[in-house]
Protein backbone atom coordinates (compact mmCIF):
# COMPACT_ATOMS: atom_id res chain seq x y z
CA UNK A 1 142.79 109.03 112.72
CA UNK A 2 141.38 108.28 109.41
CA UNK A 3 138.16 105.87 109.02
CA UNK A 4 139.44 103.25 106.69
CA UNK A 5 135.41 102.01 106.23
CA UNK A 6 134.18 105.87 105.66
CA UNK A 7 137.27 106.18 103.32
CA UNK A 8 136.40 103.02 101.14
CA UNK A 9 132.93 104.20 101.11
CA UNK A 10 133.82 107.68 100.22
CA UNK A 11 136.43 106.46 96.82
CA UNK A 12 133.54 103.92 96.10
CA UNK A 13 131.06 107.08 95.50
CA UNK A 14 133.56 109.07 93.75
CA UNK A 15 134.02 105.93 91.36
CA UNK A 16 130.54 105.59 90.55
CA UNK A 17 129.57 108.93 90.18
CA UNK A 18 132.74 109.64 87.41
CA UNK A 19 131.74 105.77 85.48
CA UNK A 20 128.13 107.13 85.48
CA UNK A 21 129.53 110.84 84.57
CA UNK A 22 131.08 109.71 81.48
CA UNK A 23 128.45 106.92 80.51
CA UNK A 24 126.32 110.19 80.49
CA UNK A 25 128.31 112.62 78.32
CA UNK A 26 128.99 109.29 75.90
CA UNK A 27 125.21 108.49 75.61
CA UNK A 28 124.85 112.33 75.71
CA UNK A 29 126.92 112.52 72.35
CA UNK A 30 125.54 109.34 70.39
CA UNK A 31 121.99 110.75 72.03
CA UNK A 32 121.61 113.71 70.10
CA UNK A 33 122.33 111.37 66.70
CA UNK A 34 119.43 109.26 67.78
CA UNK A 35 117.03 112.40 68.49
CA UNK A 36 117.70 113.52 64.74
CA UNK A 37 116.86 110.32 63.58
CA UNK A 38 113.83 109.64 65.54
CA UNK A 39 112.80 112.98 64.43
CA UNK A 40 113.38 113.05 60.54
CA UNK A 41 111.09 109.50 61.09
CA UNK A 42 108.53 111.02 63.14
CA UNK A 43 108.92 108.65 65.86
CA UNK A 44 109.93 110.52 68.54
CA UNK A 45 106.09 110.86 69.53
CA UNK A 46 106.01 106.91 69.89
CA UNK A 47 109.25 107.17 72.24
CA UNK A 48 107.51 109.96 74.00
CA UNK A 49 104.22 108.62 73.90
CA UNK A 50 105.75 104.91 75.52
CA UNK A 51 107.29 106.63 78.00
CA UNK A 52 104.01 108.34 79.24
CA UNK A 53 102.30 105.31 79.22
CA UNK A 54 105.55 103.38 81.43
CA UNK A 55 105.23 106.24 83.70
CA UNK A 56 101.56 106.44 84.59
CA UNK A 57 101.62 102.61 84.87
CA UNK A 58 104.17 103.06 87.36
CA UNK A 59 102.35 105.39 89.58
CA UNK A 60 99.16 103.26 89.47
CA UNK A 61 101.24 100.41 90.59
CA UNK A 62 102.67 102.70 93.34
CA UNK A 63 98.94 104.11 94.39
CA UNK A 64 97.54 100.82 94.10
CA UNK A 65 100.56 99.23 96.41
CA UNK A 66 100.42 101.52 99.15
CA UNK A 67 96.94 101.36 99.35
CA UNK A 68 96.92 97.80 100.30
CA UNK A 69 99.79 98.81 102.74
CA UNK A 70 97.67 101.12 104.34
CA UNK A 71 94.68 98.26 104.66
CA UNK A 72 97.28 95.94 106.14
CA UNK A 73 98.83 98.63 108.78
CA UNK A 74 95.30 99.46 110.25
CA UNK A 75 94.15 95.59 109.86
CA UNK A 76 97.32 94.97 112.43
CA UNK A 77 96.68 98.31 114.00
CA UNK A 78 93.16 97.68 115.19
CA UNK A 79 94.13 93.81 116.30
């Protein structure tokens, strides 16, 4: 017998994962267009240099977070 819930789940993957396939070979296409351009500017170090920046920012967030996770668990831990 077929699971109609497992089967709904199972189409609702395979949906997402061919709309996000071809959003990624369209941006893929119109991405290389934008790399030649940010290069002839000499911006691509900014883009590059932003995304750093966004990405250690979110790992201090993420340090600093479970830090004060860890203060709470052994503060309820030790009561």
């Amino acid at each position: 017998m077929i699971n109609i819930a497992h089967f709904s789940l199972s189409l609702r993957s395979l949906l997402l994962i061919i709309a996000f396939s071809s959003l990624y070979f369209s941006a893929r296409a119109e991405g290389q267009v934008i790399h030649d351009f940010f290069r002839s500017q000499g911006k691509i170090y900014v883009v590059v240099a932003v995304i750093i920046v966004l990405f250690i920012g979110i790992v201090a967030y993420l340090i600093s977070l479970d830090r004060k996770l860890s203060k709470i668990e052994n503060r309820i831990k030790h009561e």
